[in-house]
C-alpha atoms as a PDB file:
ATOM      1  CA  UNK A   1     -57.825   4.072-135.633  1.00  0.00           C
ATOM      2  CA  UNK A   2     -61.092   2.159-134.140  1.00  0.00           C
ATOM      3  CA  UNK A   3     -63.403   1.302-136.949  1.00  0.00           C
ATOM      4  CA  UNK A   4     -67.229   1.136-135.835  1.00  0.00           C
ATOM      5  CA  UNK A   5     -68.650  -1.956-136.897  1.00  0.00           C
ATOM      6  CA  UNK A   6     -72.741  -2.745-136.471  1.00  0.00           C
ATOM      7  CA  UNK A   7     -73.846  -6.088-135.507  1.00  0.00           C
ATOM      8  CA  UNK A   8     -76.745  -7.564-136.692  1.00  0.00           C
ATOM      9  CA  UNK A   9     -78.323  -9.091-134.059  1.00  0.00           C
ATOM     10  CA  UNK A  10     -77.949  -5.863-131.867  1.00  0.00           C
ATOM     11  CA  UNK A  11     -79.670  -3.703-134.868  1.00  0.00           C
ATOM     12  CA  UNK A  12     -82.020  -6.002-135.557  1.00  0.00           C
ATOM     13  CA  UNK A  13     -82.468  -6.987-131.698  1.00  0.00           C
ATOM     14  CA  UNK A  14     -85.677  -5.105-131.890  1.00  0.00           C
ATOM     15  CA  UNK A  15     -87.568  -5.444-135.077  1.00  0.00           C
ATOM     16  CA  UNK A  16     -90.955  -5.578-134.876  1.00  0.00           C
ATOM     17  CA  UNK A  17     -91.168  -9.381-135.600  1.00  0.00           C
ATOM     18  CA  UNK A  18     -89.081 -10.640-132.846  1.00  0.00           C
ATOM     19  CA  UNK A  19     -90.913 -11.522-129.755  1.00  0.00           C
ATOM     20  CA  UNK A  20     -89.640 -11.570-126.183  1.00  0.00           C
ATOM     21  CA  UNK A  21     -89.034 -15.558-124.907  1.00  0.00           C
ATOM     22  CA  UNK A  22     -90.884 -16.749-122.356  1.00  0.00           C
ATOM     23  CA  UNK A  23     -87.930 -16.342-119.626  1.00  0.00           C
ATOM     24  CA  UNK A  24     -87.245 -12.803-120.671  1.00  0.00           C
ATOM     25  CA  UNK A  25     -91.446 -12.539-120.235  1.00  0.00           C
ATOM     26  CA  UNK A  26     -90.954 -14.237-116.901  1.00  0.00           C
ATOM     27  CA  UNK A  27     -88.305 -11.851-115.811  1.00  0.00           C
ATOM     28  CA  UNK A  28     -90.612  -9.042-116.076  1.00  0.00           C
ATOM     29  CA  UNK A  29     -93.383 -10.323-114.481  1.00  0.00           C
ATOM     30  CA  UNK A  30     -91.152 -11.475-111.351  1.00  0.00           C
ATOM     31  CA  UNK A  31     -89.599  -7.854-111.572  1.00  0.00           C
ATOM     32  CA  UNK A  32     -93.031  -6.222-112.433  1.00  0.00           C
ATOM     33  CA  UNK A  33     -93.688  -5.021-108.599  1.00  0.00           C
ATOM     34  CA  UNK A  34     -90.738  -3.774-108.218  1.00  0.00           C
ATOM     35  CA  UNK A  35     -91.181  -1.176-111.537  1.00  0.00           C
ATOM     36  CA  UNK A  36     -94.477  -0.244-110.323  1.00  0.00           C
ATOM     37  CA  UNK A  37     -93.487   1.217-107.044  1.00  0.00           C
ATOM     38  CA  UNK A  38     -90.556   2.776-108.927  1.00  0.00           C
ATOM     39  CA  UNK A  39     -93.350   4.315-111.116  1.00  0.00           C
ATOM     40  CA  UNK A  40     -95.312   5.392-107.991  1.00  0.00           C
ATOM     41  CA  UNK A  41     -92.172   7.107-106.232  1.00  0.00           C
ATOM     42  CA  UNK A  42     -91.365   9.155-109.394  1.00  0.00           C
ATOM     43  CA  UNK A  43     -95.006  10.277-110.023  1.00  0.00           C
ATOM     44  CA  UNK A  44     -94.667  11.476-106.292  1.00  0.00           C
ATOM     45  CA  UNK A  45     -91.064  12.926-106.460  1.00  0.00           C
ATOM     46  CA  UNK A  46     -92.695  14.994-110.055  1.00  0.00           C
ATOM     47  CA  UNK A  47     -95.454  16.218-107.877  1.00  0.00           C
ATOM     48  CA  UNK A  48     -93.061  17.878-105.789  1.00  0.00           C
ATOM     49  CA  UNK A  49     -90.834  19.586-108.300  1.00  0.00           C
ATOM     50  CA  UNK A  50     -92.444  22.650-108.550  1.00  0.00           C
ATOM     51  CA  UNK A  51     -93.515  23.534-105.446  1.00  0.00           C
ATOM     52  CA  UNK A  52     -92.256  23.214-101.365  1.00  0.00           C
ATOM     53  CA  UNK A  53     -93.483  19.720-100.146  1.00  0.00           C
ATOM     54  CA  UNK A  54     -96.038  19.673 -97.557  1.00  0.00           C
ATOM     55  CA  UNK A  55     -95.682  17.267 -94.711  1.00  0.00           C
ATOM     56  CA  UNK A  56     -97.919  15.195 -96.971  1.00  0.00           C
ATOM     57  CA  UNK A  57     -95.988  15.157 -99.687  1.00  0.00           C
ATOM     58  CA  UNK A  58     -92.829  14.334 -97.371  1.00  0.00           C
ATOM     59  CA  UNK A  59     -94.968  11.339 -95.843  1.00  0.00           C
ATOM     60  CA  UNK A  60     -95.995   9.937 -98.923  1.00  0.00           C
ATOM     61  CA  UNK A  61     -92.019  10.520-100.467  1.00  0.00           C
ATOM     62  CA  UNK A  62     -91.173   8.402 -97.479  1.00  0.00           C
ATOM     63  CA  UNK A  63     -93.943   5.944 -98.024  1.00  0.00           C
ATOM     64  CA  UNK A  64     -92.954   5.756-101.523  1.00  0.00           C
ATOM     65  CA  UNK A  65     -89.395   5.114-101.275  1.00  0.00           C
ATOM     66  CA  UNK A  66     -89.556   2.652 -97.878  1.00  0.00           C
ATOM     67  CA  UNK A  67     -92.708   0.670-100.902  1.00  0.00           C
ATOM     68  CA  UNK A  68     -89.078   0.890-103.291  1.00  0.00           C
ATOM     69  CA  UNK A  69     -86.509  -0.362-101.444  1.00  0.00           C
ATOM     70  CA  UNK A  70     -89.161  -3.672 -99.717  1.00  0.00           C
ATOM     71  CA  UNK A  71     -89.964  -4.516-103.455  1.00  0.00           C
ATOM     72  CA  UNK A  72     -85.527  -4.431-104.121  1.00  0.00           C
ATOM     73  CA  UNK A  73     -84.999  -6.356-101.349  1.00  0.00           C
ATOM     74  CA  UNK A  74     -87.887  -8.745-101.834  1.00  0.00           C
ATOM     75  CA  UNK A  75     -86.726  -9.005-105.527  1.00  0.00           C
ATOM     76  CA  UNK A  76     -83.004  -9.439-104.411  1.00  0.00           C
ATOM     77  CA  UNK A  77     -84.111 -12.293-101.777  1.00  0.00           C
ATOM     78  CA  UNK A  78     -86.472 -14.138-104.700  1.00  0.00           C
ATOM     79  CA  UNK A  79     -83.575 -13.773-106.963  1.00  0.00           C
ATOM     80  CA  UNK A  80     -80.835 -15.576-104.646  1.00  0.00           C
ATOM     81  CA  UNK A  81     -83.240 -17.919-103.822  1.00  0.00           C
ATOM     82  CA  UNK A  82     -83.994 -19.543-106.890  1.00  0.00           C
ATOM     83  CA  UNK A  83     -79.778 -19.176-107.805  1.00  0.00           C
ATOM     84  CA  UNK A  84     -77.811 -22.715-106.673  1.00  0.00           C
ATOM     85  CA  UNK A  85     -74.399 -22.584-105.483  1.00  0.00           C
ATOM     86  CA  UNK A  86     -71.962 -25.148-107.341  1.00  0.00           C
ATOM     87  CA  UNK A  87     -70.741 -27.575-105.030  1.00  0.00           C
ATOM     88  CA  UNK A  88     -73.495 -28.162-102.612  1.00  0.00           C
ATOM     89  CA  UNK A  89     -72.581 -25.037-100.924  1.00  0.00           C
ATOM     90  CA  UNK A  90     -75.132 -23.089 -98.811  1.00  0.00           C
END
């Protein structure tokens, strides 16, 4: 039998007096470009739900999801920049 246990820092994780740190801040920011093009490419990909895409639509889907993937990668690249390998290894 697996008993469910709680654990208080996970229910009380977000209470309303408990304030993000300044690296989890920081994380945001740094990852903040990369949410708003994911914003932008699902407010296009809604547009097109209910109806057949135009070649408009298609050029800004493609617009939308090339924005995406630049912001991953740049994210990705800024990311394994600023991680050190042990050892002195590049």
């Amino acid at each position: 039998m697996n008993h469910v246990v709680t654990l208080q820092d996970a229910v009380t994780a977000f209470a309303d007096w408990k304030e993000p740190t300044s690296a989890e801040l920081d994380a945001i920011e740094q990852e903040m470009p990369l949410i708003l093009a994911d914003v932008d490419l699902l407010d296009v990909q809604i547009v097109t739900l209910d109806r057949t895409p135009t070649e408009l639509d298609e050029r800004r889907l493609r617009r939308a999801r090339r924005r995406a993937l630049a912001e991953r990668t740049a994210l990705a690249n800024r990311t394994a920049a600023t991680v050190s390998l042990p050892g002195g290894a590049a």
